[in-house]
Structure formats: structure tokens, C-alpha cells
PDB file of N, CA and C in Angstrom:
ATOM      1  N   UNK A   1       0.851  -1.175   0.000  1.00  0.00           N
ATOM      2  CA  UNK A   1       0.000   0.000   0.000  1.00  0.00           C
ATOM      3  C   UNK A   1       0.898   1.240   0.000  1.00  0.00           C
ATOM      4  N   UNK A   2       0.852   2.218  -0.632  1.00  0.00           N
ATOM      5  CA  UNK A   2       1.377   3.364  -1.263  1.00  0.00           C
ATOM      6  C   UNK A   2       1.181   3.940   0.356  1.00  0.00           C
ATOM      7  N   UNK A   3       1.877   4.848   0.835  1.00  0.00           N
ATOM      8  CA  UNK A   3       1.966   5.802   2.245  1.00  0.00           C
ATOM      9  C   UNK A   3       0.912   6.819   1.924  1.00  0.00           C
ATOM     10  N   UNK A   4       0.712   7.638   0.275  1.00  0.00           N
ATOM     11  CA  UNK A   4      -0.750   8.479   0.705  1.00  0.00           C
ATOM     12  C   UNK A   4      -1.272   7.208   0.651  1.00  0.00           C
ATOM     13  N   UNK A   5      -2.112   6.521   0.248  1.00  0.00           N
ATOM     14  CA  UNK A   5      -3.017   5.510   0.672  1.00  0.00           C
ATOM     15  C   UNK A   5      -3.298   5.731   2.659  1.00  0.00           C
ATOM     16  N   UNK A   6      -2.050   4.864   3.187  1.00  0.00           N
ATOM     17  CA  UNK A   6      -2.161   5.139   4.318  1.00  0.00           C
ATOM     18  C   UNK A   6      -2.561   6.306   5.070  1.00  0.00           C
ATOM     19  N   UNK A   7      -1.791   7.233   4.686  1.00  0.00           N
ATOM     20  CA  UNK A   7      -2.295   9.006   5.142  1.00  0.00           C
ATOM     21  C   UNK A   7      -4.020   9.136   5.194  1.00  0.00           C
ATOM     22  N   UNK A   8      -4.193   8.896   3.540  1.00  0.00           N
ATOM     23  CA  UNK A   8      -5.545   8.561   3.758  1.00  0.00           C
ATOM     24  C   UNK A   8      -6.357   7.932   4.254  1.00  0.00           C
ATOM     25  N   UNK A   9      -6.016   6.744   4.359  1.00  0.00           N
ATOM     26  CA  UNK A   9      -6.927   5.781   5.937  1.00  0.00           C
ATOM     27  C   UNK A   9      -6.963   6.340   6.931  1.00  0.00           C
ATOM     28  N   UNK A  10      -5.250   6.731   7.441  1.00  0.00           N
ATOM     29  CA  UNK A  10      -5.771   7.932   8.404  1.00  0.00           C
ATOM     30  C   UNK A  10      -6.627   8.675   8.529  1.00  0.00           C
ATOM     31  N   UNK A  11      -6.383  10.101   7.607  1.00  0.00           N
ATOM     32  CA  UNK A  11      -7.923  10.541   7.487  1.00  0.00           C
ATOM     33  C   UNK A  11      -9.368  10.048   7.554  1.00  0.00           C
ATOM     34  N   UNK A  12      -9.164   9.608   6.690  1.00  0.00           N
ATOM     35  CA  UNK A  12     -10.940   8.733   6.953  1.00  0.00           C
ATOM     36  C   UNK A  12     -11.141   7.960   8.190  1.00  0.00           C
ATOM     37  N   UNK A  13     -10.535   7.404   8.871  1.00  0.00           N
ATOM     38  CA  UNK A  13     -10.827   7.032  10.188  1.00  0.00           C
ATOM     39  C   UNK A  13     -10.613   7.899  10.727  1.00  0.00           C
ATOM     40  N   UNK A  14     -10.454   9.286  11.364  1.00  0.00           N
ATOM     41  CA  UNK A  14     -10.374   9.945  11.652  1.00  0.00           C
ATOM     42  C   UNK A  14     -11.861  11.392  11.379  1.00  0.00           C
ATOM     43  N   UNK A  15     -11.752  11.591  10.462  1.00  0.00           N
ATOM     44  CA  UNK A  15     -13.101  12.216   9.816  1.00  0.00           C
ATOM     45  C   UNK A  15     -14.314  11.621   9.740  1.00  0.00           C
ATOM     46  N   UNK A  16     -14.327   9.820   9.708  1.00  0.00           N
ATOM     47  CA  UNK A  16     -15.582   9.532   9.965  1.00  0.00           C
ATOM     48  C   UNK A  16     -15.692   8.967  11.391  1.00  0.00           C
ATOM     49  N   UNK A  17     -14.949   8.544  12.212  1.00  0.00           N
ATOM     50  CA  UNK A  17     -15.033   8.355  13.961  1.00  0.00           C
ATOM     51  C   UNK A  17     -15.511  10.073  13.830  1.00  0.00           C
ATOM     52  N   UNK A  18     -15.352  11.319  13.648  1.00  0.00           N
ATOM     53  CA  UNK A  18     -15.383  12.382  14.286  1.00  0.00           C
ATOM     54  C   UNK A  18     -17.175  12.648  14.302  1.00  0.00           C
ATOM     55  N   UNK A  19     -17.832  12.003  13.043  1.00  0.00           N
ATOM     56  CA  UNK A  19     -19.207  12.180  12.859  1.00  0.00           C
ATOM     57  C   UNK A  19     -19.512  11.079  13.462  1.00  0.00           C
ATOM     58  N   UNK A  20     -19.613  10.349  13.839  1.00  0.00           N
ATOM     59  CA  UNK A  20     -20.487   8.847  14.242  1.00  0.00           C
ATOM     60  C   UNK A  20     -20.766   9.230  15.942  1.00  0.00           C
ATOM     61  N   UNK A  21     -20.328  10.142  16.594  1.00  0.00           N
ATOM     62  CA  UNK A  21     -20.906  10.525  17.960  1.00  0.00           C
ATOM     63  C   UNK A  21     -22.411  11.332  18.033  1.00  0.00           C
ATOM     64  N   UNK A  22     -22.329  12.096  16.464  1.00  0.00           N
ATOM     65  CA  UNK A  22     -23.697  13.277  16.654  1.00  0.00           C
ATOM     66  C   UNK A  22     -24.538  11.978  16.011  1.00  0.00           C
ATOM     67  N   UNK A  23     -24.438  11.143  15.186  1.00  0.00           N
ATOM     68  CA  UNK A  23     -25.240  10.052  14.822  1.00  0.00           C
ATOM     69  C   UNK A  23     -25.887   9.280  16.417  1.00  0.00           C
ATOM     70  N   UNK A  24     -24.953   8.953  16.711  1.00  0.00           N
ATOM     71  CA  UNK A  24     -24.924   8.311  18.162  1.00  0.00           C
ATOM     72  C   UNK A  24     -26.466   8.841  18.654  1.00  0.00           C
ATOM     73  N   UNK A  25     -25.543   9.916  19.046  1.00  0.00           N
ATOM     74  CA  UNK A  25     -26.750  11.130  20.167  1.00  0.00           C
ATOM     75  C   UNK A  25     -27.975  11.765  20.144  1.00  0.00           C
ATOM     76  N   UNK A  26     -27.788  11.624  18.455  1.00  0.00           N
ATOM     77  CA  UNK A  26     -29.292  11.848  17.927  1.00  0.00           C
ATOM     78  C   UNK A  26     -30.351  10.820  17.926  1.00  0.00           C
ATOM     79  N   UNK A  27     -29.850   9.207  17.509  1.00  0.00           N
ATOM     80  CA  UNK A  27     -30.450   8.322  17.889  1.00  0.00           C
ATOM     81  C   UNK A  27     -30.800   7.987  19.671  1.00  0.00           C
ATOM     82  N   UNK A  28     -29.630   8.269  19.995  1.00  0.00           N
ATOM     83  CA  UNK A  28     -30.163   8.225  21.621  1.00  0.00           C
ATOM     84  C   UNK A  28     -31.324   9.022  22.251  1.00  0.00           C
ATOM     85  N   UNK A  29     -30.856  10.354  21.577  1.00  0.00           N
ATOM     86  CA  UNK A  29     -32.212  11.688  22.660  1.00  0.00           C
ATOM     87  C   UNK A  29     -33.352  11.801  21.637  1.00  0.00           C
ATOM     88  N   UNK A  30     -33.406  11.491  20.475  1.00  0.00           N
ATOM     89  CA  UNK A  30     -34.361  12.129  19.483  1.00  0.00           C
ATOM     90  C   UNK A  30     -34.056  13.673  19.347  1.00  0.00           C
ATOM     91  N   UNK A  31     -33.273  14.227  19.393  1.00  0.00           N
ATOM     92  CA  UNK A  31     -33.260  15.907  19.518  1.00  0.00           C
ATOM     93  C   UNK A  31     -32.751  15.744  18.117  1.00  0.00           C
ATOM     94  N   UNK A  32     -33.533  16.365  17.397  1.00  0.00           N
ATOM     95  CA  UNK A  32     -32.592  17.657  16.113  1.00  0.00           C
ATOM     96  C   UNK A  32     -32.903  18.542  15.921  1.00  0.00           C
ATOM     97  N   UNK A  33     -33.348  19.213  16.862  1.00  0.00           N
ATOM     98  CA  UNK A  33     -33.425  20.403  16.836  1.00  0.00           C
ATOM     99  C   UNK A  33     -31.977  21.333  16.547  1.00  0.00           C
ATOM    100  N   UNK A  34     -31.413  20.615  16.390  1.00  0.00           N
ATOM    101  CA  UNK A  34     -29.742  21.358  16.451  1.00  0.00           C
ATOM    102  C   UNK A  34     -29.102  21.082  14.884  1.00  0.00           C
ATOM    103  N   UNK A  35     -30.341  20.006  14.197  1.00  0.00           N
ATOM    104  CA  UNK A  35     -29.917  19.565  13.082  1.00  0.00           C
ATOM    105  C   UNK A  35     -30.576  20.313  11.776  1.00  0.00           C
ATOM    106  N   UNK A  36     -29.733  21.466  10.861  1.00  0.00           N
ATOM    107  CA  UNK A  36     -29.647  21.894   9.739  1.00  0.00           C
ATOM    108  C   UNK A  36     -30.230  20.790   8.787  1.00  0.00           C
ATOM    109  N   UNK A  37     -31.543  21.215   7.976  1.00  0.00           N
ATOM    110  CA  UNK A  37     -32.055  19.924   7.047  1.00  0.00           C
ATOM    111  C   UNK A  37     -31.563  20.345   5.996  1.00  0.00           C
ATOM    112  N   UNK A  38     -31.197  21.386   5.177  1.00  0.00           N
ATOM    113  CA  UNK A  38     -30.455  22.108   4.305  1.00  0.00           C
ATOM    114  C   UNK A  38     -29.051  21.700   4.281  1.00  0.00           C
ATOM    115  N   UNK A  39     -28.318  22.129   5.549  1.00  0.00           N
ATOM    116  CA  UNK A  39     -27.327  21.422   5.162  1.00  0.00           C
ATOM    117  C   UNK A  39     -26.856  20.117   5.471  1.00  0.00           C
ATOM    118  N   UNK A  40     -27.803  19.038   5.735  1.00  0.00           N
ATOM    119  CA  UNK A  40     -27.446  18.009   6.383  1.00  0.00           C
ATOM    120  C   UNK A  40     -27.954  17.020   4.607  1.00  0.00           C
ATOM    121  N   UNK A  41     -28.781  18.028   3.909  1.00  0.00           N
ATOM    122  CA  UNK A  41     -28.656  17.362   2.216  1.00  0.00           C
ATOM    123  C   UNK A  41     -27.753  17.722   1.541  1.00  0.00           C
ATOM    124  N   UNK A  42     -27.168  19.269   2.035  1.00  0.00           N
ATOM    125  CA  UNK A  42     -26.341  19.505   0.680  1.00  0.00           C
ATOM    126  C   UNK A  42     -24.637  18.170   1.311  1.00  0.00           C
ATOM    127  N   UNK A  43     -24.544  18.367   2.245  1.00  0.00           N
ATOM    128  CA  UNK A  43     -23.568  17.348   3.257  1.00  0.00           C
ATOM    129  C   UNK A  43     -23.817  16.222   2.200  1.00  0.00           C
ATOM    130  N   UNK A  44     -25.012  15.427   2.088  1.00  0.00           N
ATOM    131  CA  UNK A  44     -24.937  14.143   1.705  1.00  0.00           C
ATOM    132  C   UNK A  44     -24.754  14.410   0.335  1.00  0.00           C
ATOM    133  N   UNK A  45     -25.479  15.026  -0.730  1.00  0.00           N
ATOM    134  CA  UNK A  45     -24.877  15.087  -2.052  1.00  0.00           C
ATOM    135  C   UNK A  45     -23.075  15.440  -2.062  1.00  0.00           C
ATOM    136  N   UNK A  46     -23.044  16.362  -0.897  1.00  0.00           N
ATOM    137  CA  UNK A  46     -21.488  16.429  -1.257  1.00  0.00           C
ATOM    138  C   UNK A  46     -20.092  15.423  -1.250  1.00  0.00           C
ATOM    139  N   UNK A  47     -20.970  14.427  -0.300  1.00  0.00           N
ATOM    140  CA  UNK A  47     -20.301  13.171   0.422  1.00  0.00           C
ATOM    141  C   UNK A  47     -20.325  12.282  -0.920  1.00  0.00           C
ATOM    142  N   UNK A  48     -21.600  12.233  -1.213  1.00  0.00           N
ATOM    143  CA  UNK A  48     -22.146  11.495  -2.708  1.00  0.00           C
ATOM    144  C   UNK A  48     -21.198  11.494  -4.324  1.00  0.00           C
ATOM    145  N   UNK A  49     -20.715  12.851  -3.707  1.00  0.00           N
ATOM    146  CA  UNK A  49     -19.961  13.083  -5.334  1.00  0.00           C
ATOM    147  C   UNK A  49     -18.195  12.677  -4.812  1.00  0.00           C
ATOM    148  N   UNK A  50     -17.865  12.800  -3.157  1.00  0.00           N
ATOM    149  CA  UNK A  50     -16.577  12.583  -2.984  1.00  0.00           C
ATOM    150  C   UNK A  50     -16.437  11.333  -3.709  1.00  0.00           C
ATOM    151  N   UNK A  51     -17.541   9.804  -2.906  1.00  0.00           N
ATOM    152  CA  UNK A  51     -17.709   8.979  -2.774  1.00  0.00           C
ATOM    153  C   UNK A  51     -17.273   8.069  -4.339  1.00  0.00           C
ATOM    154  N   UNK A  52     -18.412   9.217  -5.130  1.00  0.00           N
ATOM    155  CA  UNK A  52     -18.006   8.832  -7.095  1.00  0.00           C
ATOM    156  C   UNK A  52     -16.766   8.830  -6.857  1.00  0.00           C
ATOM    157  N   UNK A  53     -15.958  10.481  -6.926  1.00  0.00           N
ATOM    158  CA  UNK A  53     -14.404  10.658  -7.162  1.00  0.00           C
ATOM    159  C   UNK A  53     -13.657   9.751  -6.582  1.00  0.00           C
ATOM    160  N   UNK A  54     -13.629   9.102  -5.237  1.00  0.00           N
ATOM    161  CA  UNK A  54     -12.987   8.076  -4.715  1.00  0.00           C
ATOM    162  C   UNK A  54     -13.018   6.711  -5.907  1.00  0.00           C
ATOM    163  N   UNK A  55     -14.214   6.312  -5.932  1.00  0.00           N
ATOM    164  CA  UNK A  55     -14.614   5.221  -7.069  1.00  0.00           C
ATOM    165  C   UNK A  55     -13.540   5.217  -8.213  1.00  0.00           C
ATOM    166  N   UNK A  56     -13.947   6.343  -8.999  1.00  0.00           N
ATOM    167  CA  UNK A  56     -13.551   6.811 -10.189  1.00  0.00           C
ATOM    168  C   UNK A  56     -11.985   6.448 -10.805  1.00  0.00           C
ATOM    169  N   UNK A  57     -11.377   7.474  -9.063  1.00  0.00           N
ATOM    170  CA  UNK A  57      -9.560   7.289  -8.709  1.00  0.00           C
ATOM    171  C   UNK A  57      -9.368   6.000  -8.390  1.00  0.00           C
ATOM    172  N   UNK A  58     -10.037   5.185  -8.298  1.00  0.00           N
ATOM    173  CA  UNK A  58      -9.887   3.856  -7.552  1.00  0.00           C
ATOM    174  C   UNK A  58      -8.995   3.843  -6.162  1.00  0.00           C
ATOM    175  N   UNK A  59      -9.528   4.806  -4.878  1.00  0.00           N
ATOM    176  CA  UNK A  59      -9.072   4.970  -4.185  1.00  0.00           C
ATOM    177  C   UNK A  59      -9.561   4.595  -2.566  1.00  0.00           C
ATOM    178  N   UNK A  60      -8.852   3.221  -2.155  1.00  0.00           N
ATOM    179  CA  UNK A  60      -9.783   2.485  -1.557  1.00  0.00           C
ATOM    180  C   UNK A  60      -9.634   3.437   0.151  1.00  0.00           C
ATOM    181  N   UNK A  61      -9.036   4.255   0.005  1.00  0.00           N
ATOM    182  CA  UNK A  61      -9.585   4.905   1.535  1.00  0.00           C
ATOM    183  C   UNK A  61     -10.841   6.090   1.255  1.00  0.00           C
ATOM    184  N   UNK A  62     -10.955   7.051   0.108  1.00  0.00           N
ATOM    185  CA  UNK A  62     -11.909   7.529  -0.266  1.00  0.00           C
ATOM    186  C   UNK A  62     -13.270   6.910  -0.190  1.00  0.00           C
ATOM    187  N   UNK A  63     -12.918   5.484  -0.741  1.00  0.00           N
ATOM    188  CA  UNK A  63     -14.379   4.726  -0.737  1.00  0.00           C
ATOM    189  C   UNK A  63     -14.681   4.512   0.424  1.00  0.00           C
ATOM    190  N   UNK A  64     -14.149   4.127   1.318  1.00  0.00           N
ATOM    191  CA  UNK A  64     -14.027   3.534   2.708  1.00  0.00           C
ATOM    192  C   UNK A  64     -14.529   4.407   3.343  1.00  0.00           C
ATOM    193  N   UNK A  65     -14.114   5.602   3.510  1.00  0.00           N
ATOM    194  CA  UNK A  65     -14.735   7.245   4.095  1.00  0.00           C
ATOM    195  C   UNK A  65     -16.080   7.703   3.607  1.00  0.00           C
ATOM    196  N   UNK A  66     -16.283   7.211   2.472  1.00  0.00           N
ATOM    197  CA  UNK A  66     -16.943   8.180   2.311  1.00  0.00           C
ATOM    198  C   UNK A  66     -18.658   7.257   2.193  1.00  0.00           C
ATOM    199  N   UNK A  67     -18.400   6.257   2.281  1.00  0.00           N
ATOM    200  CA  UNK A  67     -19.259   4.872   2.132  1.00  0.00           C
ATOM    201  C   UNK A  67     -19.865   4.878   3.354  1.00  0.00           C
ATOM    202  N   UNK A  68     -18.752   5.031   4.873  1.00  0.00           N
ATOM    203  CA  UNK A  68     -19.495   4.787   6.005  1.00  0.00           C
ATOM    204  C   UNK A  68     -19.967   6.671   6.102  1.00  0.00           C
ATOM    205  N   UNK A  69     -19.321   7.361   5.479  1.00  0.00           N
ATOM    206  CA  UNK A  69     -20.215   8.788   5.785  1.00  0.00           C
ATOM    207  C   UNK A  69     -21.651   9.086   5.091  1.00  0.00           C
ATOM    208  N   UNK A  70     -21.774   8.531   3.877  1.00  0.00           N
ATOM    209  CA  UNK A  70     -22.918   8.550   3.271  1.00  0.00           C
ATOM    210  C   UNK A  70     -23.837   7.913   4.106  1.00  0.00           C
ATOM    211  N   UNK A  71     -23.835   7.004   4.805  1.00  0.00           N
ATOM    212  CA  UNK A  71     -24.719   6.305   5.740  1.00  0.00           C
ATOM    213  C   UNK A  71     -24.799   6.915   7.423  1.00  0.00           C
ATOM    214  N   UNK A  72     -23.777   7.073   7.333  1.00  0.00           N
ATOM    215  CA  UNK A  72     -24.050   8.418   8.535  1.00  0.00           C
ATOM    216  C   UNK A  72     -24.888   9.499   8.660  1.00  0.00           C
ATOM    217  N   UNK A  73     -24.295  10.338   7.238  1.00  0.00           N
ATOM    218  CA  UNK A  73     -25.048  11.251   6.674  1.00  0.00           C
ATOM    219  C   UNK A  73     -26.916  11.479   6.261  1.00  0.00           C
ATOM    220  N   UNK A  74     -26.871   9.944   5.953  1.00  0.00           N
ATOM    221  CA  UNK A  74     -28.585   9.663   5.413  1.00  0.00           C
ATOM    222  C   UNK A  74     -29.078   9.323   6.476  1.00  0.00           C
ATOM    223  N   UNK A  75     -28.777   8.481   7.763  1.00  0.00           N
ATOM    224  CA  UNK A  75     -29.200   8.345   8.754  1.00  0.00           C
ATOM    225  C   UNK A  75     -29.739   9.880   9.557  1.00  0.00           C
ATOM    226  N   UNK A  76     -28.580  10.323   9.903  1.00  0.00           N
ATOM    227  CA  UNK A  76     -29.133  11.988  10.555  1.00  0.00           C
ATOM    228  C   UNK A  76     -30.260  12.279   9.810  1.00  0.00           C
ATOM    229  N   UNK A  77     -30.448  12.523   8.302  1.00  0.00           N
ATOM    230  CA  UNK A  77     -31.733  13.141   7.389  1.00  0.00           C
ATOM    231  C   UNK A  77     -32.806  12.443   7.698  1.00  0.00           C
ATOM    232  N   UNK A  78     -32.571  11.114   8.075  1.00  0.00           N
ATOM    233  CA  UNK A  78     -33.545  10.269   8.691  1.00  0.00           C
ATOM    234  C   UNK A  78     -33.974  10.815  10.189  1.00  0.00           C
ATOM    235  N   UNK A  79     -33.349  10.799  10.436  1.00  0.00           N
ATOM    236  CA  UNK A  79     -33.841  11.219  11.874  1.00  0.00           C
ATOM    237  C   UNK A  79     -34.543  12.738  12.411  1.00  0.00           C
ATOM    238  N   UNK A  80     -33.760  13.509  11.157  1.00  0.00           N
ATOM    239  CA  UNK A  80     -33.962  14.412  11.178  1.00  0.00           C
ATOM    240  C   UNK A  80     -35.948  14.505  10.874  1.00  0.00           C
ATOM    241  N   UNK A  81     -35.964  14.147   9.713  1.00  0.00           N
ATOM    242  CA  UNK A  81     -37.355  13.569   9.250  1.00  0.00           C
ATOM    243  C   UNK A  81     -38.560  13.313  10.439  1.00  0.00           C
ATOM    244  N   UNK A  82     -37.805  12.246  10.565  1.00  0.00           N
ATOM    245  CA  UNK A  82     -38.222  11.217  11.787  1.00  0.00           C
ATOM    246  C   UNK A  82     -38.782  11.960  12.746  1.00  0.00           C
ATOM    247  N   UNK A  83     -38.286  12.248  13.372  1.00  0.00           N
ATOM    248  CA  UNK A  83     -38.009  13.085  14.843  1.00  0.00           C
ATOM    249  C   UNK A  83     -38.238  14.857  15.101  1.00  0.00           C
ATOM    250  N   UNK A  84     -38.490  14.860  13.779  1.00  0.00           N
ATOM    251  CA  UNK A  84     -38.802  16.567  13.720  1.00  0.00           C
ATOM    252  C   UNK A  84     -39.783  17.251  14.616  1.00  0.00           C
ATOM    253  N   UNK A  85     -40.966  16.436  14.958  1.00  0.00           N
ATOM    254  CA  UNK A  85     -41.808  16.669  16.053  1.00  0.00           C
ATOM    255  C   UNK A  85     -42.366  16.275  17.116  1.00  0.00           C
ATOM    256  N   UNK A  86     -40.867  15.772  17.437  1.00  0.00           N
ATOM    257  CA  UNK A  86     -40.643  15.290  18.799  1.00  0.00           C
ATOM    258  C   UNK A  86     -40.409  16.131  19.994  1.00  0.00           C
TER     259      UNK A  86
END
């Protein structure tokens, strides 16, 4: 494995452990009130197009990042949904 490769695993474990706590907490309390629905879509299309470019580059920490963030990402919109009048 090439060292950026690695760098990049870094990152992505790093950038996606950093989101998986507000996922957490939102499933725990039901609160989103704190949660942007605007930008919690433009977030997922943006994640959506990294996700292509990772693909594209054939770049298996991009995919890796951005695979468990897209599901992070759609989850919150879910909840967000969900839970809006709670």
C-alpha cells in the first residue's frame, strides 16, 4: 500500500469516527433540533460526489470514508425527518 493511501486511511478514520458521535446522540435523545435539514442534504450530495471521485480514482480509503459517511449522513436526514416533532 502506497503511504498516501495510508495518510488517507488515516484521514478517513479519523473524519468519519469524528461524525459517528452526533449520529450516536441523535439516535439516543431524538433531539434535532440542532440539526440543519439544508445542510445536512447539501452534506450528503457532497459526500455522494466525494464517494463517485474516490470510485472513479480507484481509491480504496476515499471509498471507505466516504461509504461509512454517506450512511451516517442519510441516517441523521432520517432522523432528522423522523423526529422533527418530537
Amino acid at each position: 500500500m502506497e503511504y498516501t493511501e495510508i495518510i488517507g486511511f488515516a484521514a478517513a478514520i479519523l473524519t468519519t469516527a469524528a461524525f459517528l458521535p452526533q449520529v450516536y446522540k441523535t439516535w439516543r435523545t431524538k433531539d434535532v433540533s440542532g440539526l440543519s435539514l439544508p445542510m445536512l442534504l447539501i452534506f450528503f450530495v457532497g459526500i455522494l460526489a466525494w464517494l463517485a471521485y474516490g470510485v472513479l480514482k480507484h481509491s480504496p480509503s476515499m471509498i471507505f470514508a466516504n461509504t461509512i459517511t454517506v450512511v451516517s449522513s442519510f441516517l441523521l436526514i432520517f432522523f432528522k425527518i423522523k423526529y422533527r416533532n418530537k
